[in-house]
PDB file of N, CA and C in Angstrom:
ATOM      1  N   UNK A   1      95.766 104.436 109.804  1.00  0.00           N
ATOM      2  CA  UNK A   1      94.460 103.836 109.598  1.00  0.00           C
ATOM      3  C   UNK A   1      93.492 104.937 109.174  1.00  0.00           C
ATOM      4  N   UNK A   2      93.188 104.593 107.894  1.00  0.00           N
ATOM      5  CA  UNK A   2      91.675 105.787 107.433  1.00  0.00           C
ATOM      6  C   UNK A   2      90.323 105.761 108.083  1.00  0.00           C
ATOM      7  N   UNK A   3      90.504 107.110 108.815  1.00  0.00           N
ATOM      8  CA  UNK A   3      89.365 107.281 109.591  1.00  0.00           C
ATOM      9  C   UNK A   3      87.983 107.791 108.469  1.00  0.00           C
ATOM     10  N   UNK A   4      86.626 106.590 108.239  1.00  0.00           N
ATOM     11  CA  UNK A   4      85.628 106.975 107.769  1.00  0.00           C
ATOM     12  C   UNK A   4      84.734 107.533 108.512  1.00  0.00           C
ATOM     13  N   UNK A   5      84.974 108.038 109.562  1.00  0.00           N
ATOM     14  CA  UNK A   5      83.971 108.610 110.551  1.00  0.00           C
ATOM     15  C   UNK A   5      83.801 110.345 110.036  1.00  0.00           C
ATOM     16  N   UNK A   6      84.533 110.746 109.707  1.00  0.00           N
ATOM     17  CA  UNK A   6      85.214 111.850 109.599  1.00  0.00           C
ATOM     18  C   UNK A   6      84.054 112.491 108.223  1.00  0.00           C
ATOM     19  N   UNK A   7      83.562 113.303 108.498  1.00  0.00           N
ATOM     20  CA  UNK A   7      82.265 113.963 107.411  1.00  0.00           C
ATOM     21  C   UNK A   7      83.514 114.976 106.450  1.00  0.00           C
ATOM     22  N   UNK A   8      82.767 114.888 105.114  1.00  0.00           N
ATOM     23  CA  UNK A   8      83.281 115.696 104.162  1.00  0.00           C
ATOM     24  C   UNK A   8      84.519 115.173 103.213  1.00  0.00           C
ATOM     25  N   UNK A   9      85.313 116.001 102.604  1.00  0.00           N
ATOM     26  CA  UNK A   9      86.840 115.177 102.125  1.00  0.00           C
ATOM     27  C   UNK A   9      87.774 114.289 102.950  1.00  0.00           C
ATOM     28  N   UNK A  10      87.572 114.187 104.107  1.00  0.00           N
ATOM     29  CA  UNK A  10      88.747 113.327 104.941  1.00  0.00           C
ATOM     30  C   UNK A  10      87.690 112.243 104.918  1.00  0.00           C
ATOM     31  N   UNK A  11      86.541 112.079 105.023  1.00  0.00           N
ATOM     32  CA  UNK A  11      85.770 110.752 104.408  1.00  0.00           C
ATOM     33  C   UNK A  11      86.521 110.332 102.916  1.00  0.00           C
ATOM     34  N   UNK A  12      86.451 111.082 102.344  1.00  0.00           N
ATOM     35  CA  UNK A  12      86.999 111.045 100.445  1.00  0.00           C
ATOM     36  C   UNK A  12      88.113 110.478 100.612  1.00  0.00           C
ATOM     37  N   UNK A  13      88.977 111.175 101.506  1.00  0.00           N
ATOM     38  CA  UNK A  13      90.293 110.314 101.610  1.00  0.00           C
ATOM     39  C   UNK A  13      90.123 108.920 102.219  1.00  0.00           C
ATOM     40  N   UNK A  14      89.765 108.824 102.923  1.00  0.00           N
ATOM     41  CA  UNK A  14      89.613 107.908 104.196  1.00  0.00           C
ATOM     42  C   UNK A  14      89.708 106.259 103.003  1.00  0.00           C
ATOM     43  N   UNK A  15      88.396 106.961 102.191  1.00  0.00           N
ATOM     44  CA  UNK A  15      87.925 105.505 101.336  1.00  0.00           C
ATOM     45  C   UNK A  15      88.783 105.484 100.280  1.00  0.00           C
ATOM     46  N   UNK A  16      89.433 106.300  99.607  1.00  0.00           N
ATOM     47  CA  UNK A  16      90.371 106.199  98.983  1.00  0.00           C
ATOM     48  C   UNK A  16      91.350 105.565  99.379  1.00  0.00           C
ATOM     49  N   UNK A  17      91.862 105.426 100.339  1.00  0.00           N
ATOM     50  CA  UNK A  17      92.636 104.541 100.879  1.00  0.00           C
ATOM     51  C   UNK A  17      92.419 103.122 101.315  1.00  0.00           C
ATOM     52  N   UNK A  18      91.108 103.645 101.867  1.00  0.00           N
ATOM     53  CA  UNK A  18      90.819 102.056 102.044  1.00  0.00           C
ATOM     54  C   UNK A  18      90.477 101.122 100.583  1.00  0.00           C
ATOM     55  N   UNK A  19      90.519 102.070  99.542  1.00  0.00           N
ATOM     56  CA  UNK A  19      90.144 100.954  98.552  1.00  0.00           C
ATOM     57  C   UNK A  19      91.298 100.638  97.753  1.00  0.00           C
ATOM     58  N   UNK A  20      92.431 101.393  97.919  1.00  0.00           N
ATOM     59  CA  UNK A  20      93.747 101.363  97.058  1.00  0.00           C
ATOM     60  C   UNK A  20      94.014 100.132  98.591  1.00  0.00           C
ATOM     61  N   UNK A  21      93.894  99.983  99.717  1.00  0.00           N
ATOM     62  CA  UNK A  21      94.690  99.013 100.215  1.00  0.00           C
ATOM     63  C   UNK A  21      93.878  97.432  99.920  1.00  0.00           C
ATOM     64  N   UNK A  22      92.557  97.794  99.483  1.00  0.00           N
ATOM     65  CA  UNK A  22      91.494  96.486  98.945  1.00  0.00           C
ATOM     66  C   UNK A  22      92.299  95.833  97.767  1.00  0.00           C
ATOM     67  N   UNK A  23      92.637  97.301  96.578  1.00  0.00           N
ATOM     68  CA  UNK A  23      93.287  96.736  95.436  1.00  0.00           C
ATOM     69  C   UNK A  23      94.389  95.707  95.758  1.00  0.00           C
ATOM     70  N   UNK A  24      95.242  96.383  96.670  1.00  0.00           N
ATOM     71  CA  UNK A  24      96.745  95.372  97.193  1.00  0.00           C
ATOM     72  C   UNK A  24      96.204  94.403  98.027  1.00  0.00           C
ATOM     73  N   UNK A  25      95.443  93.796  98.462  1.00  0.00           N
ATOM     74  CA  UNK A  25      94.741  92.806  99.092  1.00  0.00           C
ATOM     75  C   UNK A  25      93.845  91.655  98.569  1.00  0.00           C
ATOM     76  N   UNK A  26      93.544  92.371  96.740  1.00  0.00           N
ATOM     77  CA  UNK A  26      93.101  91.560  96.069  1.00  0.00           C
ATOM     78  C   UNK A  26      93.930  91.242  95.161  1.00  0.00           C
ATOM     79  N   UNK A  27      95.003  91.889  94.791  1.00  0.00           N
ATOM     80  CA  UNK A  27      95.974  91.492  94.133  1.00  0.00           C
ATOM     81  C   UNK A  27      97.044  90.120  94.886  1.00  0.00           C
ATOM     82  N   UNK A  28      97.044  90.274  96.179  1.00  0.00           N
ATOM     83  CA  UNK A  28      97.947  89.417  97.226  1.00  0.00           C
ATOM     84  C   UNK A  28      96.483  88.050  97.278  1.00  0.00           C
ATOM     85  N   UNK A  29      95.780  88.362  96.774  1.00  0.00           N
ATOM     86  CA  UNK A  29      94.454  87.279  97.128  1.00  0.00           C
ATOM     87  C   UNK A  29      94.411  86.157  95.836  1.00  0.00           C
ATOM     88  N   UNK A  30      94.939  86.877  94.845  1.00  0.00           N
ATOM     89  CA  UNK A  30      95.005  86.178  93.177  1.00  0.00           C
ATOM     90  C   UNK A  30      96.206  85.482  93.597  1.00  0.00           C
ATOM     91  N   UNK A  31      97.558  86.377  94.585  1.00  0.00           N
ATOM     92  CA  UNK A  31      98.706  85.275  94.304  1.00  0.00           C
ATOM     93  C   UNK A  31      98.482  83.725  95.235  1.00  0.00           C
ATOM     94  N   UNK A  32      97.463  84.450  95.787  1.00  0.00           N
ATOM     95  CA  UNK A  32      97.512  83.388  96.904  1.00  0.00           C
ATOM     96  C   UNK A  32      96.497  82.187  96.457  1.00  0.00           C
ATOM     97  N   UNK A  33      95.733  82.342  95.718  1.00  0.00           N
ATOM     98  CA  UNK A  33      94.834  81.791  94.732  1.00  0.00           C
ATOM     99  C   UNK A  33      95.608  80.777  93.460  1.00  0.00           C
ATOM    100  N   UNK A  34      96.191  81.364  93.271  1.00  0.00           N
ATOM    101  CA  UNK A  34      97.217  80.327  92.316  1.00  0.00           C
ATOM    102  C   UNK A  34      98.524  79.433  93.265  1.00  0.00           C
ATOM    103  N   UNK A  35      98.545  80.020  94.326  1.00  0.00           N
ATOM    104  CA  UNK A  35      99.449  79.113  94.665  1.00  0.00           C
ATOM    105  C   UNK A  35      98.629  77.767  95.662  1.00  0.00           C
ATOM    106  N   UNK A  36      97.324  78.355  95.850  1.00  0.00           N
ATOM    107  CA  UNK A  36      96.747  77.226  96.404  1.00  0.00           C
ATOM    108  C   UNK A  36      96.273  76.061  95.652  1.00  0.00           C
ATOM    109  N   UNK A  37      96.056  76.927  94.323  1.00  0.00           N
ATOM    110  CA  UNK A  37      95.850  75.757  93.043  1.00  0.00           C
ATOM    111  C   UNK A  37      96.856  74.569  92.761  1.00  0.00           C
ATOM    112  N   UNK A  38      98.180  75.599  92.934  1.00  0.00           N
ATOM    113  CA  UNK A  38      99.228  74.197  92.880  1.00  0.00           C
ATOM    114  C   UNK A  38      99.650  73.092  93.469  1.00  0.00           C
ATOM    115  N   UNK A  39      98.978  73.524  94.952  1.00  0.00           N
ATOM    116  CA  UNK A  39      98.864  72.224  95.821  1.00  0.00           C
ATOM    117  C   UNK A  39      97.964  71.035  95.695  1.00  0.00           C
ATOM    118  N   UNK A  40      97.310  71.666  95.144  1.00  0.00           N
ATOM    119  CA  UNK A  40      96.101  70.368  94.474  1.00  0.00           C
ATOM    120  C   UNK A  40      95.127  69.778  95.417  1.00  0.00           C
ATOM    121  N   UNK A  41      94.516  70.734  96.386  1.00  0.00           N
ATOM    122  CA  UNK A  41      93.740  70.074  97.881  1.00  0.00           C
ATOM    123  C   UNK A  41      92.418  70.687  96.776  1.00  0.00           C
ATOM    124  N   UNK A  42      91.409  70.185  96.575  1.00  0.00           N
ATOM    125  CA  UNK A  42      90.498  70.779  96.234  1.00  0.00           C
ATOM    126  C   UNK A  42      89.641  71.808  97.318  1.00  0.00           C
ATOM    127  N   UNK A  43      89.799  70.952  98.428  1.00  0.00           N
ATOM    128  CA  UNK A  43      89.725  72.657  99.165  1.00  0.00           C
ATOM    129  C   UNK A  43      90.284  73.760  99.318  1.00  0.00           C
ATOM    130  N   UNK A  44      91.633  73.580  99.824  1.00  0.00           N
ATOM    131  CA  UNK A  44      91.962  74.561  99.862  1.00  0.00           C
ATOM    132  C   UNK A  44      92.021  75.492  98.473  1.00  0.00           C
ATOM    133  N   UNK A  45      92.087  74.916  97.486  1.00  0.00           N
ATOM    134  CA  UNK A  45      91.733  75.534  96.003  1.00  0.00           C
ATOM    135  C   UNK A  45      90.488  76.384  96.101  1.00  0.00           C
ATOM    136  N   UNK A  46      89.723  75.778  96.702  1.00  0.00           N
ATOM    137  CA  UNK A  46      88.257  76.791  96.447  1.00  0.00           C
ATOM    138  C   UNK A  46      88.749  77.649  97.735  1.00  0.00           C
ATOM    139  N   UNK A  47      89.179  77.431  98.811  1.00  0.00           N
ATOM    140  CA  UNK A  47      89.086  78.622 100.025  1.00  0.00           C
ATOM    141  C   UNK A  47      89.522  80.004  99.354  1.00  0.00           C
ATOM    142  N   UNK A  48      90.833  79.346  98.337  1.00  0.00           N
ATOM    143  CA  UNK A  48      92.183  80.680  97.413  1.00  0.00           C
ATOM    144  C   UNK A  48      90.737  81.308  96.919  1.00  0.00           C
ATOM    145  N   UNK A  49      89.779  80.397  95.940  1.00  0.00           N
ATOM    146  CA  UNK A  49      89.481  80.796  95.117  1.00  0.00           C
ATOM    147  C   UNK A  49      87.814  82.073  95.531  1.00  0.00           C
ATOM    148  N   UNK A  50      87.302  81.610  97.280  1.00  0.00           N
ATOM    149  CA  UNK A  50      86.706  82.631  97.529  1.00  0.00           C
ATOM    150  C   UNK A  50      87.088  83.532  98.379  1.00  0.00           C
ATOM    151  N   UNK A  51      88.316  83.746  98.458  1.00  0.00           N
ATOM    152  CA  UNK A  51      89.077  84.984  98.736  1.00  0.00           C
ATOM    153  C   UNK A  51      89.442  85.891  97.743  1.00  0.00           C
ATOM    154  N   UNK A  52      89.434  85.182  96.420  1.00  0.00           N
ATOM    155  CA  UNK A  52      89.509  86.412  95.662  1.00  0.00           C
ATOM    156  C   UNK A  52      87.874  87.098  95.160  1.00  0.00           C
ATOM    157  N   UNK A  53      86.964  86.424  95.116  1.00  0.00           N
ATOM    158  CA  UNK A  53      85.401  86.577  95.271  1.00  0.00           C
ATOM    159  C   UNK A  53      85.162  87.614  96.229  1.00  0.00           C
ATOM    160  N   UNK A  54      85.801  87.369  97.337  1.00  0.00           N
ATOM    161  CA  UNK A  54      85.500  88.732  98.642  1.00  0.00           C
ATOM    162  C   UNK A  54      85.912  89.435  98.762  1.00  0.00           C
ATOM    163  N   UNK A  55      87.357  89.365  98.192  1.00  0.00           N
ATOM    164  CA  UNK A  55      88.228  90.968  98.173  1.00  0.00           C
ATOM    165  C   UNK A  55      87.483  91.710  96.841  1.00  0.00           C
ATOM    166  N   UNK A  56      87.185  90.912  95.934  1.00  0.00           N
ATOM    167  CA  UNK A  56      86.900  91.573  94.519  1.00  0.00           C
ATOM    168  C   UNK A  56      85.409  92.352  95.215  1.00  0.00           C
ATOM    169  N   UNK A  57      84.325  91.502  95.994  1.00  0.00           N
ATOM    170  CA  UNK A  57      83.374  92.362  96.072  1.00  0.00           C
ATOM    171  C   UNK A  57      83.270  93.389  97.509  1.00  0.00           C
ATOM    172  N   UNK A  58      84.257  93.147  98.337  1.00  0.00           N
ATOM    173  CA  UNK A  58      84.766  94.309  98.810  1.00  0.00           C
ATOM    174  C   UNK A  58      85.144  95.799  97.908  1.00  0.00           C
ATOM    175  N   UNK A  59      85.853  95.112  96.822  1.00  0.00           N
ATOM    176  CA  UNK A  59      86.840  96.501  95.892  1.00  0.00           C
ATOM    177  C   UNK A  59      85.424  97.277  95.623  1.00  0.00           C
ATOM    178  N   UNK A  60      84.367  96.133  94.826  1.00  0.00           N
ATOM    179  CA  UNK A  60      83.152  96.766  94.431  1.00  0.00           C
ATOM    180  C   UNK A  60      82.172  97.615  95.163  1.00  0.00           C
ATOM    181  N   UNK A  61      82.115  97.120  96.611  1.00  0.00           N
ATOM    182  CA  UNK A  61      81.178  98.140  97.232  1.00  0.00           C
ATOM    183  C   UNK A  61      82.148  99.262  97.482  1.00  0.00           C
ATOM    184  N   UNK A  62      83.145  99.128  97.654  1.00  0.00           N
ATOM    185  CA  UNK A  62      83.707 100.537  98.287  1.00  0.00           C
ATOM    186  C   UNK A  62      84.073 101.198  96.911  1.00  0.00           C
ATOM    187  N   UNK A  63      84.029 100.903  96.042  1.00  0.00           N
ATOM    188  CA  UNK A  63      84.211 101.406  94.721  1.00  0.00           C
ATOM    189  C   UNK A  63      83.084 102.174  94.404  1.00  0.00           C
ATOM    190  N   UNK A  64      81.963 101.562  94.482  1.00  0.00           N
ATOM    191  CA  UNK A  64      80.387 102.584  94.928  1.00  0.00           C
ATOM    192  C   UNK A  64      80.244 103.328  96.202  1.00  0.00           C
ATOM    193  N   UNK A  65      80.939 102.917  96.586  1.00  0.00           N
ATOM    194  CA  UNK A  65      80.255 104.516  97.823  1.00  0.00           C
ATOM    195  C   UNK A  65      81.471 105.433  97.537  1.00  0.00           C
ATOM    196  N   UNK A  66      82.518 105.061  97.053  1.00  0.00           N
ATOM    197  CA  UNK A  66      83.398 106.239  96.619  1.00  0.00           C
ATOM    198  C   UNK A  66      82.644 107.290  95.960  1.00  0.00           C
ATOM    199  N   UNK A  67      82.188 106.416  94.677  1.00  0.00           N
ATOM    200  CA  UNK A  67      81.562 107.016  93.557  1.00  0.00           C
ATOM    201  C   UNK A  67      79.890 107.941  94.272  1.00  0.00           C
ATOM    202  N   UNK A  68      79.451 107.778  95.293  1.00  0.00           N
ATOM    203  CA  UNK A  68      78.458 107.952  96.096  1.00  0.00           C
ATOM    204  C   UNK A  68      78.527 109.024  96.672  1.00  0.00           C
ATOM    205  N   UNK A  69      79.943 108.839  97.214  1.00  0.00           N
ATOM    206  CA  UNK A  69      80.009 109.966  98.497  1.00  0.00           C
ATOM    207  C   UNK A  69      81.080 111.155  97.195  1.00  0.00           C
ATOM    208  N   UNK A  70      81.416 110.948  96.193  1.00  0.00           N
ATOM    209  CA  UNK A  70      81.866 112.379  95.287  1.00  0.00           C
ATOM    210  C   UNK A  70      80.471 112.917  94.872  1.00  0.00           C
ATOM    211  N   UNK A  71      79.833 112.256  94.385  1.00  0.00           N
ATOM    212  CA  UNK A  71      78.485 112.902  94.190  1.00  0.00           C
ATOM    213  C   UNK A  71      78.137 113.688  94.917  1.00  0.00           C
ATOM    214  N   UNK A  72      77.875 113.449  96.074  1.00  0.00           N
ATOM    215  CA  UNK A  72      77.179 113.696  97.232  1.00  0.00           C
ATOM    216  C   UNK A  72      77.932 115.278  97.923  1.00  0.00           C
ATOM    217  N   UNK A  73      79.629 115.343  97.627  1.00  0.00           N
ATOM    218  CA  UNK A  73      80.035 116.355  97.564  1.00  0.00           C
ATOM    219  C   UNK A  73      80.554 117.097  96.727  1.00  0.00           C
ATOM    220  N   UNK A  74      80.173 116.408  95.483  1.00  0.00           N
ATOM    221  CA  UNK A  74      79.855 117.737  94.297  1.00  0.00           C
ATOM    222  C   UNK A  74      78.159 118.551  94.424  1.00  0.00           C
ATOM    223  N   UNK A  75      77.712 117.645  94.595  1.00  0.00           N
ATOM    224  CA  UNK A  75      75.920 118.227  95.202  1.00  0.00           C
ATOM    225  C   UNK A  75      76.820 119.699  96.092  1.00  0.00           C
ATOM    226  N   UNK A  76      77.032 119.099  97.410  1.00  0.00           N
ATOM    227  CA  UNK A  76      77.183 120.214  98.170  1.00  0.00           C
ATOM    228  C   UNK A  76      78.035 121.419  97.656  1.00  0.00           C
ATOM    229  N   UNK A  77      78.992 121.070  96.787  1.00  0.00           N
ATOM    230  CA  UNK A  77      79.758 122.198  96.300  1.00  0.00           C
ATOM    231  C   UNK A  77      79.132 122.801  95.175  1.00  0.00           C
ATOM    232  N   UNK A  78      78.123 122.254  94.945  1.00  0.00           N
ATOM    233  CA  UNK A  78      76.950 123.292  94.029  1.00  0.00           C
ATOM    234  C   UNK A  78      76.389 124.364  94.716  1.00  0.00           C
ATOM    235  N   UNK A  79      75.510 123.224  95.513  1.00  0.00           N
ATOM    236  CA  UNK A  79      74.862 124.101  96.339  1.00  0.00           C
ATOM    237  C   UNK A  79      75.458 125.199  96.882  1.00  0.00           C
ATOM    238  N   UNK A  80      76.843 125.055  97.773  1.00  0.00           N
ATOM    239  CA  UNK A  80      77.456 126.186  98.488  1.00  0.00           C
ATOM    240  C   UNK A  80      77.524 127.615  97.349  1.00  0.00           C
ATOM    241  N   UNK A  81      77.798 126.821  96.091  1.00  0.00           N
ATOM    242  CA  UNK A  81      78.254 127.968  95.300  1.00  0.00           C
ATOM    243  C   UNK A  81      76.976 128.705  94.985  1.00  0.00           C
ATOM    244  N   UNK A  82      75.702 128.249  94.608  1.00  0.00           N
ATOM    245  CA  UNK A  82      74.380 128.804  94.315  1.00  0.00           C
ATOM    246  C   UNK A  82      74.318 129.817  95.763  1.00  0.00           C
ATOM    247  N   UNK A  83      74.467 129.441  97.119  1.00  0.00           N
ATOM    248  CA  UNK A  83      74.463 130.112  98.035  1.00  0.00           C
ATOM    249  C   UNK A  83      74.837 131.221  97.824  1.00  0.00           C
ATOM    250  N   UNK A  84      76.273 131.273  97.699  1.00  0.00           N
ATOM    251  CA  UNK A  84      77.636 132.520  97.450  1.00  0.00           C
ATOM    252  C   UNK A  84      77.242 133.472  96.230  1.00  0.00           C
ATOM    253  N   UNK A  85      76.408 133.253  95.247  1.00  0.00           N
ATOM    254  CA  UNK A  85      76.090 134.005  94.108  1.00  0.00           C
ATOM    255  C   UNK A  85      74.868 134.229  94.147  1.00  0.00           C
ATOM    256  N   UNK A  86      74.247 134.240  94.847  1.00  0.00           N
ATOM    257  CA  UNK A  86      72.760 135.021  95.286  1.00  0.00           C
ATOM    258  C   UNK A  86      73.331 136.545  95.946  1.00  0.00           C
ATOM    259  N   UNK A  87      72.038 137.131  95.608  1.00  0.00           N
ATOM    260  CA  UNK A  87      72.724 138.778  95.934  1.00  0.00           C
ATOM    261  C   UNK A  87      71.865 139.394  97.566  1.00  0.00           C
TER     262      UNK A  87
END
């Protein structure tokens, strides 16, 4: 289980994982989405169909704070380096 508690790159990892297991969760959410279609319940058709709506905007937020938190430690690995090259 990816621990996001964890400050720095083991955060980086953490969400990296958690979003590669979102991908396989939204991919298992589409199969499950078409097979609810074939039963023909109009509900249960829409339940398939907002499970793939929530995994997809799951993928999306954690897809932004990925993109958030590299920023955030390329910032710091600037900074450290501006530190290290001062005389």
């Amino acid at each position: 289980m990816p621990d996001l508690s964890v400050p720095g790159a083991g955060r980086l990892r953490a969400l990296d994982a958690v979003a590669a297991d979102t991908r396989s969760l939204l991919r298992r959410a589409s199969k499950v989405q078409r097979q609810t279609a074939d039963l023909g319940d109009p509900l249960v058709t829409e339940q398939g169909q907002e499970l793939v709506v929530i995994a997809q905007r799951l993928l999306e937020s954690l897809e932004e704070r990925r993109r958030d938190e590299r920023l955030l430690a390329r910032q710091q690995i600037r900074g450290a380096n501006r530190d290290t090259e001062q005389p």
